[in-house]
C-alpha atoms as a PDB file:
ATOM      1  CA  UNK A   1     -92.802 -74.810-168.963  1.00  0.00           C
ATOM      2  CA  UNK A   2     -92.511 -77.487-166.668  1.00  0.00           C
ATOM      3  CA  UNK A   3     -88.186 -77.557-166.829  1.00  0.00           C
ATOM      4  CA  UNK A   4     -88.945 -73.506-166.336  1.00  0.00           C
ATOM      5  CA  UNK A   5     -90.524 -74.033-163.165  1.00  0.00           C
ATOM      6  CA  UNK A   6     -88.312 -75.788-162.118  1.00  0.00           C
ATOM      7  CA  UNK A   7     -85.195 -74.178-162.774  1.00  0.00           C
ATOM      8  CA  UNK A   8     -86.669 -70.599-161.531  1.00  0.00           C
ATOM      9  CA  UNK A   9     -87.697 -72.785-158.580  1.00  0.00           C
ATOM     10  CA  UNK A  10     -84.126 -72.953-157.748  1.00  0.00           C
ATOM     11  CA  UNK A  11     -83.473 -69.314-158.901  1.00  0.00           C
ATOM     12  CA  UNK A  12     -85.991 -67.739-156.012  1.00  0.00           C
ATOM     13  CA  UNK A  13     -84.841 -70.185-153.446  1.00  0.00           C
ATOM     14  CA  UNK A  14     -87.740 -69.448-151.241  1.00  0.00           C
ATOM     15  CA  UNK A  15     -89.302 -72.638-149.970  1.00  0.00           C
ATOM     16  CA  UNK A  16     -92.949 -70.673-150.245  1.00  0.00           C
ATOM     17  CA  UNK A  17     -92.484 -69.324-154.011  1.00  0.00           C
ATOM     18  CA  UNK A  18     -90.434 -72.140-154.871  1.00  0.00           C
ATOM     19  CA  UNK A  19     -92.884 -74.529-153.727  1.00  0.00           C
ATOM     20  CA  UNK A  20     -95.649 -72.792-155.872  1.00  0.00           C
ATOM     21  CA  UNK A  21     -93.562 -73.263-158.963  1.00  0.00           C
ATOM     22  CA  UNK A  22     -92.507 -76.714-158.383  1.00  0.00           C
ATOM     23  CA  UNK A  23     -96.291 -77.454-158.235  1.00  0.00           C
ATOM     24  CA  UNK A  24     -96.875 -75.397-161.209  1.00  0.00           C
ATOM     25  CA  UNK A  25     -94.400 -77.482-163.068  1.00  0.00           C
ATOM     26  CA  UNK A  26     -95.886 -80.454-162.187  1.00  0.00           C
ATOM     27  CA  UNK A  27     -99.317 -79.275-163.707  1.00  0.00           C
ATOM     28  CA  UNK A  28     -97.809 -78.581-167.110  1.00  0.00           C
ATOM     29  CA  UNK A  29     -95.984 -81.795-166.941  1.00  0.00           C
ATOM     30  CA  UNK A  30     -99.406 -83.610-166.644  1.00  0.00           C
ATOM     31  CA  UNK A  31    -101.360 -81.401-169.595  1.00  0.00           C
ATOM     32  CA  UNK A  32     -98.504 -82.286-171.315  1.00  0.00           C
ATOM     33  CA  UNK A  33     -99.129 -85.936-171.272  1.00  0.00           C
ATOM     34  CA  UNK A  34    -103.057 -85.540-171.763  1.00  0.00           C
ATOM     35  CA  UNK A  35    -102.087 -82.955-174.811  1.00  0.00           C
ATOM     36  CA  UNK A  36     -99.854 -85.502-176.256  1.00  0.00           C
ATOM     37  CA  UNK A  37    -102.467 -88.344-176.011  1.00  0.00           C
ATOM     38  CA  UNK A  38    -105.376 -86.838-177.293  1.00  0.00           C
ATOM     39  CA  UNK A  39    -103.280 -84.941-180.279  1.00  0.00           C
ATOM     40  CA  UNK A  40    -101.742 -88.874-180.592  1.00  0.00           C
ATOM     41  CA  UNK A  41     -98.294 -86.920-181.024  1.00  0.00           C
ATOM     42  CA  UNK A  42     -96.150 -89.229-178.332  1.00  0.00           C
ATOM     43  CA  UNK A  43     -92.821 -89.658-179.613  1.00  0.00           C
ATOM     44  CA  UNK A  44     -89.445 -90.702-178.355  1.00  0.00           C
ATOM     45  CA  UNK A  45     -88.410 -87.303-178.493  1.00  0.00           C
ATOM     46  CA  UNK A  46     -91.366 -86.091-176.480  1.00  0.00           C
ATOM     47  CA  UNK A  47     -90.447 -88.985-173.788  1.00  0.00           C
ATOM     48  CA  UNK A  48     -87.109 -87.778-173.675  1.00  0.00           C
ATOM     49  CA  UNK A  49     -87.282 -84.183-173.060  1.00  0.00           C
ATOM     50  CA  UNK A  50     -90.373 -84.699-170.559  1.00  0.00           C
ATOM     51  CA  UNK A  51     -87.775 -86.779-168.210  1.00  0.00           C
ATOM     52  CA  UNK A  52     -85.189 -84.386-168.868  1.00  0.00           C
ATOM     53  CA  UNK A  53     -87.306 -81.685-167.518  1.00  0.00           C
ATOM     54  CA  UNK A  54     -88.576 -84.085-164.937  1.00  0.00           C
ATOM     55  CA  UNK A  55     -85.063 -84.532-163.756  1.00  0.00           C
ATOM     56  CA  UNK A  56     -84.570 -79.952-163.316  1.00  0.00           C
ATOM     57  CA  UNK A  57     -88.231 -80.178-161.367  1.00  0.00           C
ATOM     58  CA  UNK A  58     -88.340 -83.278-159.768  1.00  0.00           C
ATOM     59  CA  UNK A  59     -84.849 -83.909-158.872  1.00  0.00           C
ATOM     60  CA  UNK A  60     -82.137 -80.785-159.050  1.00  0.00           C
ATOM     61  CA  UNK A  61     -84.369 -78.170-157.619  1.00  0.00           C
ATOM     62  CA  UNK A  62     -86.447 -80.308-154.782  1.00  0.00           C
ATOM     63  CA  UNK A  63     -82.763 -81.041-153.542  1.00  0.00           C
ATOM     64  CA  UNK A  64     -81.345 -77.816-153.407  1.00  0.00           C
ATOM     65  CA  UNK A  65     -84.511 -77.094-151.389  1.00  0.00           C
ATOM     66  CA  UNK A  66     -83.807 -79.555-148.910  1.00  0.00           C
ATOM     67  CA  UNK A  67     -80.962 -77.934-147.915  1.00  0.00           C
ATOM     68  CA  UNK A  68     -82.087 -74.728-146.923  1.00  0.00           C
ATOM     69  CA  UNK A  69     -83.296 -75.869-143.749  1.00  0.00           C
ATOM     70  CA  UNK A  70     -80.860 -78.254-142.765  1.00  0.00           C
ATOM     71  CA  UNK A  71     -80.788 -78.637-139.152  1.00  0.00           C
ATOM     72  CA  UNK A  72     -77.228 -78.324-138.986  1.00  0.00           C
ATOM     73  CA  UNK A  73     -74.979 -75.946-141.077  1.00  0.00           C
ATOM     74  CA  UNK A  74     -72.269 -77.796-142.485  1.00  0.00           C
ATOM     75  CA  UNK A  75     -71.214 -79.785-145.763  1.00  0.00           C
ATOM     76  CA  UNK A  76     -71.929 -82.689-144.086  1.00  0.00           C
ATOM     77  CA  UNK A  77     -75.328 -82.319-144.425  1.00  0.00           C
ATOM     78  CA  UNK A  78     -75.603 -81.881-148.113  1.00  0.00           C
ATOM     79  CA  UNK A  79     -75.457 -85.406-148.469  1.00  0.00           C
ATOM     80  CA  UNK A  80     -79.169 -86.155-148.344  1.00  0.00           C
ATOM     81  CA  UNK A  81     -80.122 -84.150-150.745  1.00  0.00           C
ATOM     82  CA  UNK A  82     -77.928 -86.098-152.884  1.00  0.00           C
ATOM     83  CA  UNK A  83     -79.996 -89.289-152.068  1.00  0.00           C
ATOM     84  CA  UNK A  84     -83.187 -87.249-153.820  1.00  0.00           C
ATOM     85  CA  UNK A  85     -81.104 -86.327-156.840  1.00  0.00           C
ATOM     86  CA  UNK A  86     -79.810 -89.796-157.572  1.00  0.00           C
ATOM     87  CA  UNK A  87     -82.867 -91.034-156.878  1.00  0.00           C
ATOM     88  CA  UNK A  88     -84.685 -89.223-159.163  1.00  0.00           C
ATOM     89  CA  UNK A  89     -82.119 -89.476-161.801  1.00  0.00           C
ATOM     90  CA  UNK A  90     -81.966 -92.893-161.587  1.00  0.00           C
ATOM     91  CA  UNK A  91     -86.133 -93.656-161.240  1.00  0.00           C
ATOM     92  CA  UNK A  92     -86.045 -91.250-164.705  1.00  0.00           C
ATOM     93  CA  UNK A  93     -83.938 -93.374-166.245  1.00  0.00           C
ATOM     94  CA  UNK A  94     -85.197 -96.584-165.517  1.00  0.00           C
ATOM     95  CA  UNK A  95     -88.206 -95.258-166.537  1.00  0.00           C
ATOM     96  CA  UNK A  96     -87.487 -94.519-169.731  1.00  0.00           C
ATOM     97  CA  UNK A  97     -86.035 -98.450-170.258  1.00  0.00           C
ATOM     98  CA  UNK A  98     -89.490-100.061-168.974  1.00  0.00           C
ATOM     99  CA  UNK A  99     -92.468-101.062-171.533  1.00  0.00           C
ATOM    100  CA  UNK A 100     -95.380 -98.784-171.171  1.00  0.00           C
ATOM    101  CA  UNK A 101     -97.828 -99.838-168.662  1.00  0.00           C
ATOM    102  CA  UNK A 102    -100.709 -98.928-167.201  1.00  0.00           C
ATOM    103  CA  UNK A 103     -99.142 -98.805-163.495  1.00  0.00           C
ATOM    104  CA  UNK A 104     -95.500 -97.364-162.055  1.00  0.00           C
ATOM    105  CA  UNK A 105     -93.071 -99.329-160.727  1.00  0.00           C
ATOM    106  CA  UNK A 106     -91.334 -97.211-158.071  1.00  0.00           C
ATOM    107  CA  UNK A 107     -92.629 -94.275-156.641  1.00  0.00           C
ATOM    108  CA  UNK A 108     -92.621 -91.411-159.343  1.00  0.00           C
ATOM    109  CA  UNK A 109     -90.645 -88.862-158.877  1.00  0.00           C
ATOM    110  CA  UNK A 110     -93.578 -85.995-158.946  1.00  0.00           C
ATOM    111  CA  UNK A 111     -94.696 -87.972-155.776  1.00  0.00           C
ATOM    112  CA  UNK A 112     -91.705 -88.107-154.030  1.00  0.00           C
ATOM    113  CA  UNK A 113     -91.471 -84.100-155.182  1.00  0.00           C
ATOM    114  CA  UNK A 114     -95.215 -83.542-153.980  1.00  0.00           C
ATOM    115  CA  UNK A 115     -94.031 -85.021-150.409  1.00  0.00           C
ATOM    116  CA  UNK A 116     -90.901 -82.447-150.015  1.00  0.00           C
ATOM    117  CA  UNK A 117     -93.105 -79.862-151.399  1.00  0.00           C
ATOM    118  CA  UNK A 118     -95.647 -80.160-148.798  1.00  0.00           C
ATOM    119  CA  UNK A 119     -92.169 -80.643-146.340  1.00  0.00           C
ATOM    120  CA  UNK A 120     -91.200 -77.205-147.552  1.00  0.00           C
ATOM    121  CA  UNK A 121     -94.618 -75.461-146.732  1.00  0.00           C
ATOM    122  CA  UNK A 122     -94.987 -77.197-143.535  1.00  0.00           C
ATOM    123  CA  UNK A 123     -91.327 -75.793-142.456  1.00  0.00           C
ATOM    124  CA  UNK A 124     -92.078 -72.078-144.289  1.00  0.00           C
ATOM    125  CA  UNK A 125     -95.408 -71.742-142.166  1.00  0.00           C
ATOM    126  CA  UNK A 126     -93.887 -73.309-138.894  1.00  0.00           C
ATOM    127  CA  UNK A 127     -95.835 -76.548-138.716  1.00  0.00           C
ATOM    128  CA  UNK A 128     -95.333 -77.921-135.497  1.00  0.00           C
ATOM    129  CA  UNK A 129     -95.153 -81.336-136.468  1.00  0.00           C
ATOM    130  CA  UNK A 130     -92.808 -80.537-139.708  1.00  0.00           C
ATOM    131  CA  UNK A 131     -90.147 -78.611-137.450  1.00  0.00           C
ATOM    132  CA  UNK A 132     -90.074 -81.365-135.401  1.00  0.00           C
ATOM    133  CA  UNK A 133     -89.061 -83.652-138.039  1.00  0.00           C
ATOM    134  CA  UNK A 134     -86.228 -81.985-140.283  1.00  0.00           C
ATOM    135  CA  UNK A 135     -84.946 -80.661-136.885  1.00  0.00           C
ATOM    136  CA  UNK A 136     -83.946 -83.934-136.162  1.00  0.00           C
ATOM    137  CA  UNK A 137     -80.701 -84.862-138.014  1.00  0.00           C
ATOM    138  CA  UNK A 138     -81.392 -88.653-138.022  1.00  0.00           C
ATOM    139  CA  UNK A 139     -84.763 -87.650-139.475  1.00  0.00           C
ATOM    140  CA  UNK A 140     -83.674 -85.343-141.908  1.00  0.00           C
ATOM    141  CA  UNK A 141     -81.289 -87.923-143.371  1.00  0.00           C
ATOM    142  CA  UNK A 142     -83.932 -90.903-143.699  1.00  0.00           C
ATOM    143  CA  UNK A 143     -86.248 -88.604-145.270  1.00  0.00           C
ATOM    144  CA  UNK A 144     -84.440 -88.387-148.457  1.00  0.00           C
ATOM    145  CA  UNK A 145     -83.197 -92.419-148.193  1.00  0.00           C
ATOM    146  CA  UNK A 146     -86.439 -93.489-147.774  1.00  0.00           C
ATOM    147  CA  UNK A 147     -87.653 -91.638-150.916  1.00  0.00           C
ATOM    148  CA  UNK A 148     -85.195 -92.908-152.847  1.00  0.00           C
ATOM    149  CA  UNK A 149     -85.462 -96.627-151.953  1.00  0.00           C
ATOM    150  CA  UNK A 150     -89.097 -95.869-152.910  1.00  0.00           C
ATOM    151  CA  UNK A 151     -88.382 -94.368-155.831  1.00  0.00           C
ATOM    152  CA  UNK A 152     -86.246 -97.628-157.297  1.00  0.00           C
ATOM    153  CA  UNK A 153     -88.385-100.551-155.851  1.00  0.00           C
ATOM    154  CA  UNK A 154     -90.489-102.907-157.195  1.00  0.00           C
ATOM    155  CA  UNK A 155     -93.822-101.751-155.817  1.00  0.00           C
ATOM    156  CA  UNK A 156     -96.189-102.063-158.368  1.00  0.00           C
ATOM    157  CA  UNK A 157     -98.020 -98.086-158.162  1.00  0.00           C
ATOM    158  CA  UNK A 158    -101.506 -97.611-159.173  1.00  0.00           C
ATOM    159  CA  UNK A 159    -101.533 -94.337-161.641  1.00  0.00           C
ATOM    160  CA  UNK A 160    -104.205 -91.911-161.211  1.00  0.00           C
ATOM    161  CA  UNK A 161    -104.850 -91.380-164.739  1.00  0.00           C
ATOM    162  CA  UNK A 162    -106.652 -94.969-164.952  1.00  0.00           C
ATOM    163  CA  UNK A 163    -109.398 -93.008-162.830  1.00  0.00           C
ATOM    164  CA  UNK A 164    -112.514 -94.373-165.083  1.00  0.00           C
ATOM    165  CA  UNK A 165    -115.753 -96.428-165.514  1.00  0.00           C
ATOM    166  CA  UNK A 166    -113.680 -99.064-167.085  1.00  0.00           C
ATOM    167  CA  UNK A 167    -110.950 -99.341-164.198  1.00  0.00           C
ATOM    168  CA  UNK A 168    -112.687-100.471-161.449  1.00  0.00           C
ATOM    169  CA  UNK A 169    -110.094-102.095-159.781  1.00  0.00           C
ATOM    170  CA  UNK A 170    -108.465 -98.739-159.680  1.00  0.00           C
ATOM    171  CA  UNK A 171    -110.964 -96.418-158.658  1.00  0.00           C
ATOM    172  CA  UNK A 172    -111.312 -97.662-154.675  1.00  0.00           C
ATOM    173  CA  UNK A 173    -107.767 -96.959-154.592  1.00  0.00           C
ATOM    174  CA  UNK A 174    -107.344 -93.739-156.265  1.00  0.00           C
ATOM    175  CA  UNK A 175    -110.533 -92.263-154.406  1.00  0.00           C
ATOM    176  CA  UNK A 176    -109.361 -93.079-151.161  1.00  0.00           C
ATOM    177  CA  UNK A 177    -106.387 -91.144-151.828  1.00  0.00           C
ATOM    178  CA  UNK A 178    -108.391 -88.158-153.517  1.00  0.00           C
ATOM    179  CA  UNK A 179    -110.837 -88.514-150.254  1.00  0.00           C
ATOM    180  CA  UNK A 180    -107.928 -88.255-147.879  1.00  0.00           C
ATOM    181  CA  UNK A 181    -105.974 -85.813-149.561  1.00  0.00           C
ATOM    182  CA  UNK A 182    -109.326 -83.275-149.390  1.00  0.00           C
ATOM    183  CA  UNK A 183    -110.097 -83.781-146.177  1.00  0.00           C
ATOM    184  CA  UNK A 184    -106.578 -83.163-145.091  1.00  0.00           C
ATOM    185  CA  UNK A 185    -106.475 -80.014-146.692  1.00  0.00           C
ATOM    186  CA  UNK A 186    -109.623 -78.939-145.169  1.00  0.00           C
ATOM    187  CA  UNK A 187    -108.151 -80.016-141.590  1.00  0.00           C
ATOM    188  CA  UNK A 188    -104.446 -78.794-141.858  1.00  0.00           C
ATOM    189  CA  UNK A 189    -103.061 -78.161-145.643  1.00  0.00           C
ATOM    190  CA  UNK A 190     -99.793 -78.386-143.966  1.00  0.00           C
ATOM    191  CA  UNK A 191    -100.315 -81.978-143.893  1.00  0.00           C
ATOM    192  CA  UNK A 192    -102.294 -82.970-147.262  1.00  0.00           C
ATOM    193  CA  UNK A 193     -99.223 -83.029-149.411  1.00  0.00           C
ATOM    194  CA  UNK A 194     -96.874 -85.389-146.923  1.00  0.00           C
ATOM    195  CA  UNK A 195     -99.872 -87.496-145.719  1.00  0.00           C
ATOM    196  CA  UNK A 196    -101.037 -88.243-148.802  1.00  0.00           C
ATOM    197  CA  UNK A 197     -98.320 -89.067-150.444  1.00  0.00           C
ATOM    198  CA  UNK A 198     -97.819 -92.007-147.669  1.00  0.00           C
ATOM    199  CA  UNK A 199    -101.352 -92.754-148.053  1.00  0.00           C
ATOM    200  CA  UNK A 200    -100.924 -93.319-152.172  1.00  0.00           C
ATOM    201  CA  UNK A 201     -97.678 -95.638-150.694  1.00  0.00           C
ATOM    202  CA  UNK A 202    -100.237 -97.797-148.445  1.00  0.00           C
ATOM    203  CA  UNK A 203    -102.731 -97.852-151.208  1.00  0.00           C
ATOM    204  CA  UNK A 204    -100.315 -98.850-153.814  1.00  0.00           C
ATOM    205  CA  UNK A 205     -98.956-101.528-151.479  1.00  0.00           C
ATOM    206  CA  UNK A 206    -103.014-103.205-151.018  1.00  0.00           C
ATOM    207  CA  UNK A 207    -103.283-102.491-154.440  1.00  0.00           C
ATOM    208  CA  UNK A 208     -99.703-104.493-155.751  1.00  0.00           C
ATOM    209  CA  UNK A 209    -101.192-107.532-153.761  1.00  0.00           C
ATOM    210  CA  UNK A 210    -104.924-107.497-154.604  1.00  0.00           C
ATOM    211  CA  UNK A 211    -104.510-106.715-158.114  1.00  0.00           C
ATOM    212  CA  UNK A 212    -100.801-107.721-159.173  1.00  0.00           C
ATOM    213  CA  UNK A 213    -100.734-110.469-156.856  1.00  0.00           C
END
């Protein structure tokens, strides 16, 4: 369901619907993890297919989005949305090479998807401050580098599935992010997605020096 999403994501090509679907995908990607922990049916197949379809939702059709509001029309500017493909493709991959733990290393690619997403809303219902941005050549082309340096460093990422009486050095963290990401929506949903995003970043940052000092 999840590589679905995705791919009809690309099919519609309409940042709204598309943006709906990508989210969608990500939903089934995370039952699909709780499923496969509580049935205790993980396998190496299971791992495999979920970052293949990761790769369709997270990487293929988020930067085919990107381009439909490219602030200038030519070729040129196809090249950032190859900087979100590779990086995904590459954070998937690297990924899949890393022992299990219970933290990321690198920004996961539903994150850096959940940030364009709310970048494709903001643009579809004419956010002021979202316009602004991926109007700006310069800015439209660090977007997608910045993502992707984020997406292979060595930031130590707090997950949000260690949310839990027995994690307490996780729970500040991943409640301020829950906290900010509500009362954004609340105060301009345009913004929840992007904002919090960066605000998981700054968290994650406190967190890889408190905790994985």
């Amino acid at each position: 369901m999840n590589l679905l999403c995705g791919f009809c994501a690309i099919l519609v090509a309409d940042l709204h619907i598309s943006t709906i679907l990508l989210l969608t995908g990500m939903f089934f990607d995370v039952i699909d993890g709780i499923a496969a922990r509580i049935l205790k049916v993980q396998s190496q197949f299971g791992k495999e297919l979920d970052s293949l379809a990761d790769l369709v939702s997270f990487g293929v059709a988020p930067a085919y989005l990107y381009t439909l509001f490219s602030p200038v029309d030519h070729w040129v500017m196809y090249i950032p949305s190859f900087f979100i493909l590779i990086g995904s493709a590459l954070r998937l991959a690297i990924f899949n090479l890393r022992p299990s733990t219970d933290y990321f290393t690198g920004l996961p690619t539903p994150a850096s998807t959940f940030f364009l997403a709310g970048l494709f809303m903001g643009v579809k219902f004419d956010s002021e401050i979202m316009n602004t941005m991926v109007d700006n050549p310069s800015i439209y082309l660090a977007i997608p580098i910045i993502l992707m340096a984020l997406n292979l460093s060595k930031l130590k990422m707090f997950s949000f599935k260690q949310l839990g009486p027995k994690n307490i050095n996780y729970n500040i963290f991943i409640m301020v992010c829950l906290m900010t990401f509500a009362y954004l929506t609340f105060i301009d949903y345009k913004l929840a997605m992007p904002i919090g995003v960066i605000t998981y970043v700054i968290m994650s940052v406190i967190y890889s020096v408190k905790v994985h000092k």
